[in-house]
Protein backbone atom coordinates (compact mmCIF):
# COMPACT_ATOMS: atom_id res chain seq x y z
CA UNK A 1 9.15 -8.92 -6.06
CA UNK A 2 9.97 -7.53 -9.47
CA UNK A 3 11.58 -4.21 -10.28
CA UNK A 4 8.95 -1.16 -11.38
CA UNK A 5 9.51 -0.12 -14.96
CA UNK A 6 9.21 3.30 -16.34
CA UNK A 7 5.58 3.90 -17.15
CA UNK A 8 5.62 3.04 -21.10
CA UNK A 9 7.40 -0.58 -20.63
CA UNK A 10 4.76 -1.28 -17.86
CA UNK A 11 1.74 -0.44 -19.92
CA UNK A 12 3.37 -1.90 -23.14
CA UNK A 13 4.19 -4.83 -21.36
CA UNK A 14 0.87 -5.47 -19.69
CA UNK A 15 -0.72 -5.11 -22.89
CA UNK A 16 1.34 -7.62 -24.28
CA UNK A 17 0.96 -10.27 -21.66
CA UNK A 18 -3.00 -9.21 -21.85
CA UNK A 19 -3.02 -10.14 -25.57
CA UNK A 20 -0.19 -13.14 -25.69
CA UNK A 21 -2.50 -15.87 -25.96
CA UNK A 22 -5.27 -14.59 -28.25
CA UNK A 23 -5.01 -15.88 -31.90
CA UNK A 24 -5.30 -12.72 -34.25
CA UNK A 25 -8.60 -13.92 -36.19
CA UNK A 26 -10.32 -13.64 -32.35
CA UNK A 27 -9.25 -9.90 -31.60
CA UNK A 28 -11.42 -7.74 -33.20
CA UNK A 29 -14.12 -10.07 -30.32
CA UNK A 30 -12.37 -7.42 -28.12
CA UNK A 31 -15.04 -5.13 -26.76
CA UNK A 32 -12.60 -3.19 -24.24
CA UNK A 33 -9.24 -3.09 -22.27
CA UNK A 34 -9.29 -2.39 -18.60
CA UNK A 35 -5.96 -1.50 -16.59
CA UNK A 36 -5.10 -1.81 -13.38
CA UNK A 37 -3.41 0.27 -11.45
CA UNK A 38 -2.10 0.66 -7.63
CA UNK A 39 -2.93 4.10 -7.52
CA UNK A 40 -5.43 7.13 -7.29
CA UNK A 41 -7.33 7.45 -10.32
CA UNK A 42 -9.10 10.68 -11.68
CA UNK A 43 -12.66 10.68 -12.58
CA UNK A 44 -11.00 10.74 -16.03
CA UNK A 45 -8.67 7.91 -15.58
CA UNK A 46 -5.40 9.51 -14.94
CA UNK A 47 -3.50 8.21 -12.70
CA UNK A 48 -3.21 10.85 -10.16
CA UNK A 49 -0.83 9.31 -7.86
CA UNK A 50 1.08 5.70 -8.23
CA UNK A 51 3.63 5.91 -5.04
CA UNK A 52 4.94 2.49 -5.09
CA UNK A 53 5.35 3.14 -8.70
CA UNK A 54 6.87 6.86 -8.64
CA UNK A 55 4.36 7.46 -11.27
CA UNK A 56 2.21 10.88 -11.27
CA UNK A 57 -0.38 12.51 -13.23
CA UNK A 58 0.05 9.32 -15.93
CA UNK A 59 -2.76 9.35 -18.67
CA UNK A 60 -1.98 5.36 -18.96
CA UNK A 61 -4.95 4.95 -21.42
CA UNK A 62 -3.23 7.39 -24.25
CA UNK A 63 0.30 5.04 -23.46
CA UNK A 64 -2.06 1.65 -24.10
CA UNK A 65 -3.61 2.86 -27.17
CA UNK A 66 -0.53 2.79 -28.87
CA UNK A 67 0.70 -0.33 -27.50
CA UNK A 68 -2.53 -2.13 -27.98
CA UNK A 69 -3.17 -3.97 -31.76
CA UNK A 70 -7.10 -3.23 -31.07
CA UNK A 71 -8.99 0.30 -31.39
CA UNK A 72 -11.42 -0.36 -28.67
CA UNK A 73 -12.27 1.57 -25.34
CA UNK A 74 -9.69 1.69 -22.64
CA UNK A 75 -10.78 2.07 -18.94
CA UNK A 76 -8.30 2.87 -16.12
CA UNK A 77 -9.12 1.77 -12.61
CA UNK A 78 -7.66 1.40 -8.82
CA UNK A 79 -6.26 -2.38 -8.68
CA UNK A 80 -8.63 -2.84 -5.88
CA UNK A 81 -11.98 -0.68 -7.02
CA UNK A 82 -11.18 -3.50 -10.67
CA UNK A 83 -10.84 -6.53 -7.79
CA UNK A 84 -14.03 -5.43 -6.11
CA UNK A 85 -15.94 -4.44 -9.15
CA UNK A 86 -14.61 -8.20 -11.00
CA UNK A 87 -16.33 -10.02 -8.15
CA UNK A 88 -19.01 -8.06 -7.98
CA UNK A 89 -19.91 -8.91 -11.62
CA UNK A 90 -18.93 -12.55 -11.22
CA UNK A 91 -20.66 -13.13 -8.02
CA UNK A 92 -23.70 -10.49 -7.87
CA UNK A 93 -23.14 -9.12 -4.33
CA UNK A 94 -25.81 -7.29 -2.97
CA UNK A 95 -25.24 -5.44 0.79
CA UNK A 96 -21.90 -3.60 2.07
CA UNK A 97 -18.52 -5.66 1.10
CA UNK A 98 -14.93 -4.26 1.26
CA UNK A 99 -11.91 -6.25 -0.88
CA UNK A 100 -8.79 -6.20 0.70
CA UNK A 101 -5.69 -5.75 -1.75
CA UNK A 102 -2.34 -6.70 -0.05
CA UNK A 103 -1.03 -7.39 -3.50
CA UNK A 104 0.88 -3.93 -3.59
CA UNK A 105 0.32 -1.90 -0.81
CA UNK A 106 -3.14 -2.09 1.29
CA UNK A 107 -5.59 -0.70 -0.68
CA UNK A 108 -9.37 -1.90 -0.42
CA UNK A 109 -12.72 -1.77 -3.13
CA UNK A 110 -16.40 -1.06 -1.38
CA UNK A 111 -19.05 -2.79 -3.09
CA UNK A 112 -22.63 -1.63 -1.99
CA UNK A 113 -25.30 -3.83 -3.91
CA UNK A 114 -22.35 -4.52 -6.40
CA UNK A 115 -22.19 -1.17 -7.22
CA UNK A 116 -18.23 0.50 -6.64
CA UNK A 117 -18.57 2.89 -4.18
CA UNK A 118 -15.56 5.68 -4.81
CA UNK A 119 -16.43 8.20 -2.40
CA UNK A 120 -16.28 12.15 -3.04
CA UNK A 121 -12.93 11.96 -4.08
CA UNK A 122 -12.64 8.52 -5.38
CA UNK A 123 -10.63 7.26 -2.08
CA UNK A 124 -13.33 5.47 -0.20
CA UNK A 125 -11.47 2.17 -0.35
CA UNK A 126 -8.04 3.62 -0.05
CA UNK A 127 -7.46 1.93 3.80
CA UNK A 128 -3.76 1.16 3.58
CA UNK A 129 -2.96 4.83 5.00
CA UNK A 130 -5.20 4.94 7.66
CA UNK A 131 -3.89 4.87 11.34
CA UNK A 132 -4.73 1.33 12.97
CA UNK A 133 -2.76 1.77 16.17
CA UNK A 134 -2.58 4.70 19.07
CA UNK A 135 1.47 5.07 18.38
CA UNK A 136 -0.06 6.49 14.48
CA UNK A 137 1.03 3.29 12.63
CA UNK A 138 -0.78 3.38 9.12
CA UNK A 139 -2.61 -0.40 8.36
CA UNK A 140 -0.01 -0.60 5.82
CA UNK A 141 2.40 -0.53 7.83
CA UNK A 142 1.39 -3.37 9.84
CA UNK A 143 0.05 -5.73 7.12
CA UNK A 144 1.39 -4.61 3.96
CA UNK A 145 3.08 -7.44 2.02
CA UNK A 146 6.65 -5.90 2.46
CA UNK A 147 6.12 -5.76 6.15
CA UNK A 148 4.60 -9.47 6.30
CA UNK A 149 7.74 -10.33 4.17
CA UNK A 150 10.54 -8.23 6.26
CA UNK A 151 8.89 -9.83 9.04
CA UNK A 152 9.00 -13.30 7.83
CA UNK A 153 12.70 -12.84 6.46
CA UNK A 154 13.75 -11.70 10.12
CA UNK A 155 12.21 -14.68 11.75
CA UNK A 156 13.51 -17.16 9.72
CA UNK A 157 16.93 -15.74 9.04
CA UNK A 158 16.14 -16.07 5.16
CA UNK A 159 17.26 -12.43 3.82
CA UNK A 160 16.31 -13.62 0.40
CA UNK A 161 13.33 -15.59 0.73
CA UNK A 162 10.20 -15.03 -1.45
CA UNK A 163 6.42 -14.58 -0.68
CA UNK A 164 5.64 -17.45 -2.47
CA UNK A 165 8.46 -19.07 -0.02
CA UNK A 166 6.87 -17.78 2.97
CA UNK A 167 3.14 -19.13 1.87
CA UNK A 168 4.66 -22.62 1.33
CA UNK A 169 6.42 -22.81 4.91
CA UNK A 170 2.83 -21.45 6.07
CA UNK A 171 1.11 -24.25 4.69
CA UNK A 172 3.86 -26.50 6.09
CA UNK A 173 3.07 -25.42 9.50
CA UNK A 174 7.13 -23.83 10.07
CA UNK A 175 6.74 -22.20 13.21
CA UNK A 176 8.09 -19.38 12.27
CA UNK A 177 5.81 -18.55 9.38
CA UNK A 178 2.86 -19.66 11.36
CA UNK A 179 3.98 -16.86 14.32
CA UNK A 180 4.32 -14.21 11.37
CA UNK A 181 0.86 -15.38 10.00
CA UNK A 182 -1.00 -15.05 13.50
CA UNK A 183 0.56 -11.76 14.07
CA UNK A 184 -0.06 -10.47 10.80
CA UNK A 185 -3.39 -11.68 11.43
CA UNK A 186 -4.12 -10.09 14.64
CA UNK A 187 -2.47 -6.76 13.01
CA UNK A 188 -5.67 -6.97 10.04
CA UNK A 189 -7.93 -7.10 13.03
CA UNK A 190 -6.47 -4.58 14.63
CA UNK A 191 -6.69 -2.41 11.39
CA UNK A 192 -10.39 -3.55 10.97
CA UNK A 193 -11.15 -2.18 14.49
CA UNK A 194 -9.68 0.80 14.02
């Protein structure tokens, strides 16, 4: 629910949340940096395209090497495609499994015996945009966060209500939230089908 930030404070200040908490004699442990990003990334890690961000052709690893106190490699990636490929490593998948990031946008990470699977033009998990319903409503559009909250606001009457708001009246079984829920929940179906 924040506010985006021009492109420097964001990286600057993700760098110094990443690094808040680790005592100076323990950095030079630090073997990389990866960033996350909702947005199309280049082969080279440039962000291409950030929409929801406003941010375009964004070479966010030359903006973190000067905000960073370490000299090690940086590595840019799709916020899903680093959710996906996180797991992967953590869990050792092996067969066909998609991520689903709502966090954002809808954006999704293919893992394919947990290896990342990018596609020809490094989309291949990029679902958010695709058209789930005969009308040509994008998945996004139907189960994007902002659209689970507008829809949650509207039922409630609570204009300023949060997402963290909305999970707790979930969990407390408010009808309302639990109607938004089930029809967000048919919509992801819907989307999967499509």
């Amino acid at each position: 629910d924040a506010a985006s930030s021009p492109v420097e404070e964001a990286v600057r200040l993700a760098a110094r949340f990443a690094f808040a908490d680790v005592q100076q004699d323990r950095l030079s442990l630090c073997k990389g940096v990866g960033f996350s990003v909702p947005a199309h990334i280049a082969p080279d890690g440039t962000v291409k395209l950030a929409p929801l961000m406003g941010w375009r052709n964004v070479d966010v690893a030359a903006i973190a090497r000067s905000a960073l106190s370490v000299d090690v490699p940086i590595i840019v990636e799709n916020d899903a495609n680093a959710l996906a490929f996180g797991d992967g490593y953590v869990r050792g998948r092996s067969g066909v499994t998609l991520f689903l990031s709502l966090e954002s946008g809808v954006g999704g990470g293919i893992l394919i015996d947990g290896k990342l699977f990018r596609g020809d033009h490094g989309l291949a998990g990029e679902i958010g945009h695709t058209r789930a319903t005969e009308d040509g409503a994008e998945l996004e559009q139907l189960i994007g966060r902002e659209k689970l909250l507008q829809d949650y606001r509207h039922a409630a009457q609570r204009p300023a209500c949060r997402f963290s708001d909305f999970l707790a009246d979930v969990r407390d079984r408010d009808p309302a939230a639990v109607t938004v829920a089930e029809n967000w929940a048919r919509n992801l179906e819907i989307g999967r089908a499509s």
